[in-house]
Protein backbone atom coordinates (compact mmCIF):
# COMPACT_ATOMS: atom_id res chain seq x y z
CA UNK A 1 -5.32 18.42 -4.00
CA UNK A 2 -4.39 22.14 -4.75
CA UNK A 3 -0.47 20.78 -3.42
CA UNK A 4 -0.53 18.56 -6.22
CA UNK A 5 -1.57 21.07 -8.87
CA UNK A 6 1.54 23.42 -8.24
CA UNK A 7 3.60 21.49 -9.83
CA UNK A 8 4.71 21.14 -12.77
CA UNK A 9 7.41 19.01 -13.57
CA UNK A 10 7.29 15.04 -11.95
CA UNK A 11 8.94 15.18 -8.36
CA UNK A 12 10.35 12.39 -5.87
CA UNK A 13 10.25 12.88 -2.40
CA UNK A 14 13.78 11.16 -1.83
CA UNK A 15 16.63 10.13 1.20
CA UNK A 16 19.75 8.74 0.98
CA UNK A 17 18.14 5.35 1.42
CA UNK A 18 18.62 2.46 -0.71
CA UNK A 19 14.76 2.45 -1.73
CA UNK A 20 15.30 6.14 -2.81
CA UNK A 21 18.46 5.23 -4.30
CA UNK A 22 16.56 2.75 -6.49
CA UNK A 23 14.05 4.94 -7.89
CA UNK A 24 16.91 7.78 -8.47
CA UNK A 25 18.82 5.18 -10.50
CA UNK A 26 16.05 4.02 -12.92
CA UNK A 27 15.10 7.76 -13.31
CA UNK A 28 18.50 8.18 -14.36
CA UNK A 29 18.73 5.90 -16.99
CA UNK A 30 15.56 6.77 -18.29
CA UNK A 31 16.79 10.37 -18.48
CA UNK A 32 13.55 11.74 -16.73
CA UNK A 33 13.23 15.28 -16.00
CA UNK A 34 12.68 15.11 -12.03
CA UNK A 35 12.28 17.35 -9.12
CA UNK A 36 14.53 15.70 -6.29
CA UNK A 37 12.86 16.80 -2.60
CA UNK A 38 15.34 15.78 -0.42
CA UNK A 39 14.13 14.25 2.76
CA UNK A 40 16.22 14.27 6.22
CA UNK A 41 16.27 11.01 8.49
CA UNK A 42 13.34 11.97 11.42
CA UNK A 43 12.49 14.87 9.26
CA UNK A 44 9.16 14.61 7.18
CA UNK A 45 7.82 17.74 5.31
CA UNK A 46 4.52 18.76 5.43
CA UNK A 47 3.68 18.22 2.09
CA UNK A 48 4.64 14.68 2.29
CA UNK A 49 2.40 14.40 5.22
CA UNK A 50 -0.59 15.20 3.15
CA UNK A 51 0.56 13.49 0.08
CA UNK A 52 1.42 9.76 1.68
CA UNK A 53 -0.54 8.36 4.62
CA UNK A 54 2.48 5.87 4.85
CA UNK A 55 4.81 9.21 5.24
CA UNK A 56 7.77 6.90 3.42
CA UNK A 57 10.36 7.84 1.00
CA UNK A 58 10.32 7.64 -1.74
CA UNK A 59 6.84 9.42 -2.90
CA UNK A 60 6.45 10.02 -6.49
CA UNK A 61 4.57 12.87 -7.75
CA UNK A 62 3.57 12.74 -11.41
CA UNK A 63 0.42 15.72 -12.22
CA UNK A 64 -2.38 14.47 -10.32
CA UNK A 65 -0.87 11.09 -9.69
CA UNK A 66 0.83 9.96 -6.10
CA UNK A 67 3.23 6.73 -6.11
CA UNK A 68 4.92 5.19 -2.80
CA UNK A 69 7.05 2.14 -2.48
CA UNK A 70 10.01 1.43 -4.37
CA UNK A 71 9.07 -1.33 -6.94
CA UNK A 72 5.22 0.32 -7.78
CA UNK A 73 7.25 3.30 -8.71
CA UNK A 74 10.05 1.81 -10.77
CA UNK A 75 7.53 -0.42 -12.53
CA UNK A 76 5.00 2.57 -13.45
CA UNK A 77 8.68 4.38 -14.35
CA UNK A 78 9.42 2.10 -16.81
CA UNK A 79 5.98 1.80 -18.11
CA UNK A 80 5.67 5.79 -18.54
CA UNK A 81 9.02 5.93 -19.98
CA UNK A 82 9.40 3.00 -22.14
CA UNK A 83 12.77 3.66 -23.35
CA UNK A 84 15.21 1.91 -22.67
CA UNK A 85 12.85 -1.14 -21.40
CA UNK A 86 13.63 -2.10 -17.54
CA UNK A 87 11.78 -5.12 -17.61
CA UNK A 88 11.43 -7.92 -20.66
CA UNK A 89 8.41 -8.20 -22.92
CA UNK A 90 7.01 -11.48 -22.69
CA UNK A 91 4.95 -12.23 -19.83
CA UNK A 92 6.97 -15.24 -18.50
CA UNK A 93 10.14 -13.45 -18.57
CA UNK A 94 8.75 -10.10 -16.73
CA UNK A 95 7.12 -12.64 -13.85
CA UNK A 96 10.31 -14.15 -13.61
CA UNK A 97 11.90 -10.88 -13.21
CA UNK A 98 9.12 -9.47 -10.86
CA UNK A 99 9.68 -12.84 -9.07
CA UNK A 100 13.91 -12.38 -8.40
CA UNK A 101 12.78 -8.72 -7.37
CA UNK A 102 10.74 -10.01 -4.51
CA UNK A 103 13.44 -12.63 -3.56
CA UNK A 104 16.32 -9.30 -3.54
CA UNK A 105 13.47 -7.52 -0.84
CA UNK A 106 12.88 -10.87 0.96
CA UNK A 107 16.52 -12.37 0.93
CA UNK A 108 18.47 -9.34 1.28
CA UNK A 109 17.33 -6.00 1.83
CA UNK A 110 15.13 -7.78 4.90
CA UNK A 111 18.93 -8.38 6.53
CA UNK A 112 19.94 -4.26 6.42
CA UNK A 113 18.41 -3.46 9.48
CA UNK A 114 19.51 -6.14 11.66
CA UNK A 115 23.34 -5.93 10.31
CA UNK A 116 22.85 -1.86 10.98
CA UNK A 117 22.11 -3.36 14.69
CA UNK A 118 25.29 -5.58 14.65
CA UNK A 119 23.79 -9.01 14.33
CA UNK A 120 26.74 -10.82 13.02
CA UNK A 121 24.82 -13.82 11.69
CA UNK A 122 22.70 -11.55 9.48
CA UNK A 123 25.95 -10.11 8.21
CA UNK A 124 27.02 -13.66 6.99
CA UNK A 125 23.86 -14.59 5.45
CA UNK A 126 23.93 -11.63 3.49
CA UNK A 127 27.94 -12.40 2.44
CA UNK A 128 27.56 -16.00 2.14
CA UNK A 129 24.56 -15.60 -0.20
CA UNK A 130 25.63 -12.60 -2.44
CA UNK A 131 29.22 -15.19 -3.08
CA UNK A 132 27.10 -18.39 -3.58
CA UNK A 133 25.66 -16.19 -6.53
CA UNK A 134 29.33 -15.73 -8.21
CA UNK A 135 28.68 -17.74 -11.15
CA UNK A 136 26.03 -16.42 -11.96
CA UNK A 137 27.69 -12.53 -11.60
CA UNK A 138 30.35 -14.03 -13.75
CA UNK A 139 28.14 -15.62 -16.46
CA UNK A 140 26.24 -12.26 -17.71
CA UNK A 141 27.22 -8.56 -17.93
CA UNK A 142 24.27 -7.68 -15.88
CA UNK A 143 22.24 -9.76 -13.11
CA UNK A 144 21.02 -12.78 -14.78
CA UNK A 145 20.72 -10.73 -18.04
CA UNK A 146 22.47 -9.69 -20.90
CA UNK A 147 20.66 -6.23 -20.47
CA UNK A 148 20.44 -3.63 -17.93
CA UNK A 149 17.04 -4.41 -16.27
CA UNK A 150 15.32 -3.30 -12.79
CA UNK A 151 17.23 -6.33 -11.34
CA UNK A 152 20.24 -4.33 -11.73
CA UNK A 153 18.42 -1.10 -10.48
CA UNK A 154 17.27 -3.11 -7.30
CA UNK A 155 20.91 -4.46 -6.55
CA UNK A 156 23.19 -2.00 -7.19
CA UNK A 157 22.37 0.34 -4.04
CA UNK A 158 22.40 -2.71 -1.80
CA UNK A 159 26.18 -3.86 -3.29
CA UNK A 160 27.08 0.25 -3.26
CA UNK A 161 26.46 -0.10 0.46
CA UNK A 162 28.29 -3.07 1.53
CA UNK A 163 31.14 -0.98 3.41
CA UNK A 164 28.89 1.06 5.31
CA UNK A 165 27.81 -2.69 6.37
CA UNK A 166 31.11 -3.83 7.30
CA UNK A 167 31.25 -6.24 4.31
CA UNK A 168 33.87 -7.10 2.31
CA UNK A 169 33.77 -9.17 -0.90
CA UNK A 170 36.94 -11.71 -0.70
CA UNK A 171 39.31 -11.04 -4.11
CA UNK A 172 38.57 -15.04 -5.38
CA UNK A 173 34.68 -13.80 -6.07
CA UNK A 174 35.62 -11.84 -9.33
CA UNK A 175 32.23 -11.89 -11.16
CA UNK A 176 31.10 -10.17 -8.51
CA UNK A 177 33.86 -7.60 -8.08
CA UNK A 178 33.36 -6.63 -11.88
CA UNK A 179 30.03 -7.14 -11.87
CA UNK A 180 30.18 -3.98 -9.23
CA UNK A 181 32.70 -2.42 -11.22
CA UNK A 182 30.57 -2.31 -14.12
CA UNK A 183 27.52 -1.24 -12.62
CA UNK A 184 28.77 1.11 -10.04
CA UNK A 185 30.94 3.02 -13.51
CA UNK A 186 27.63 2.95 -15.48
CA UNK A 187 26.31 6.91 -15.95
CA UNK A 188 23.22 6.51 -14.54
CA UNK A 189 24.54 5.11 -11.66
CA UNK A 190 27.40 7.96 -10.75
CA UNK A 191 24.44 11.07 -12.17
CA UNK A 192 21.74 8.83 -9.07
CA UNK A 193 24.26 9.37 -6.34
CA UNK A 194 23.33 11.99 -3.53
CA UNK A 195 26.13 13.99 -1.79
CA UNK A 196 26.08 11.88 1.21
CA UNK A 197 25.81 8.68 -0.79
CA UNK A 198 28.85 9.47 -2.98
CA UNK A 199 30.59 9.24 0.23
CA UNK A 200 30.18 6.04 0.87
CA UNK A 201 32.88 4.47 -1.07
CA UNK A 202 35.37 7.58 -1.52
CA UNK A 203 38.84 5.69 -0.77
């Protein structure tokens, strides 16, 4: 584990993708002195061959201590850094939390790759069910929450993405247009973006 030794400093094997996005954002707001390794699509270096037997982005290095997939990583982020708390204290609240996480993976991020293939009705499912959620978007400053939570770090790169989908949020959904607003202004949000992701919504 000599690879592992070298370093440092904590370091995230990262793409542009919205998993890597997610883990960029919460080390962002938790201020976290970080070693970005970019990762190309098709393109996996050789020390994250070694490293992850999965070979997925993003892979957390932290001393002797190896992380992959999105939500053991932000979880063990927030945990390490426990300022400003990502997830509520009491137990029922944080299930609840972990709980609306799961449903974001299962209900929506499961519909990116077959919009990316053009499969209209995915497309719709994903529109119809991010606008049946406008009251709720309008009711709170952040996703069901009056504080900035992981929720919000699991969401935003999916609603930061919507054009590159073809999706447009109609005008009458306002909660949800400020909601984005909001988010998308928020610091740790603009200091997550990469290059390529920054692009994305450039007018």
């Amino acid at each position: 584990m000599a690879i592992i030794a070298k370093r440092t400093i904590m370091s995230l094997f990262s793409s542009d993708d919205p998993y890597s996005h997610q883990v960029r954002i919460v080390l962002a707001e938790k201020g976290v002195n970080v070693e970005i390794m970019p990762v190309r699509q098709g393109e996996t270096p050789k020390e994250l061959l070694e490293l992850n037997p999965y070979r997925t982005v993003p892979t957390l290095l932290d001393r002797d201590l190896v992380l992959y997939e999105a939500r053991i990583i932000m979880e063990y982020l927030d945990e390490r850094f426990p300022h400003p708390p990502l997830l509520p204290v009491y137990p029922v609240a944080r299930a609840e939390t972990r709980k609306m996480m799961h449903r974001i993976e299962h209900d929506w991020y499961s519909l990116l790759t077959p919009i990316k293939a053009h499969d209209v009705a995915s497309k719709k499912l994903l529109l119809d069910s991010l606008c049946s959620l406008e009251p709720i978007f309008a009711n709170k400053p952040y996703f069901l929450s009056d504080e900035f939570s992981l929720l919000d770090c699991a969401l935003i790169p999916l609603l930061w993405r919507l054009p590159q989908l073809g999706i447009v949020i109609p005008e009458q959904h306002k909660g949800l247009h400020d909601y984005m607003k909001r988010l998308f202004a928020r610091p740790s949000m603009q200091d997550s973006l990469t290059d390529t992701e920054r692009q994305l919504r450039v007018a």
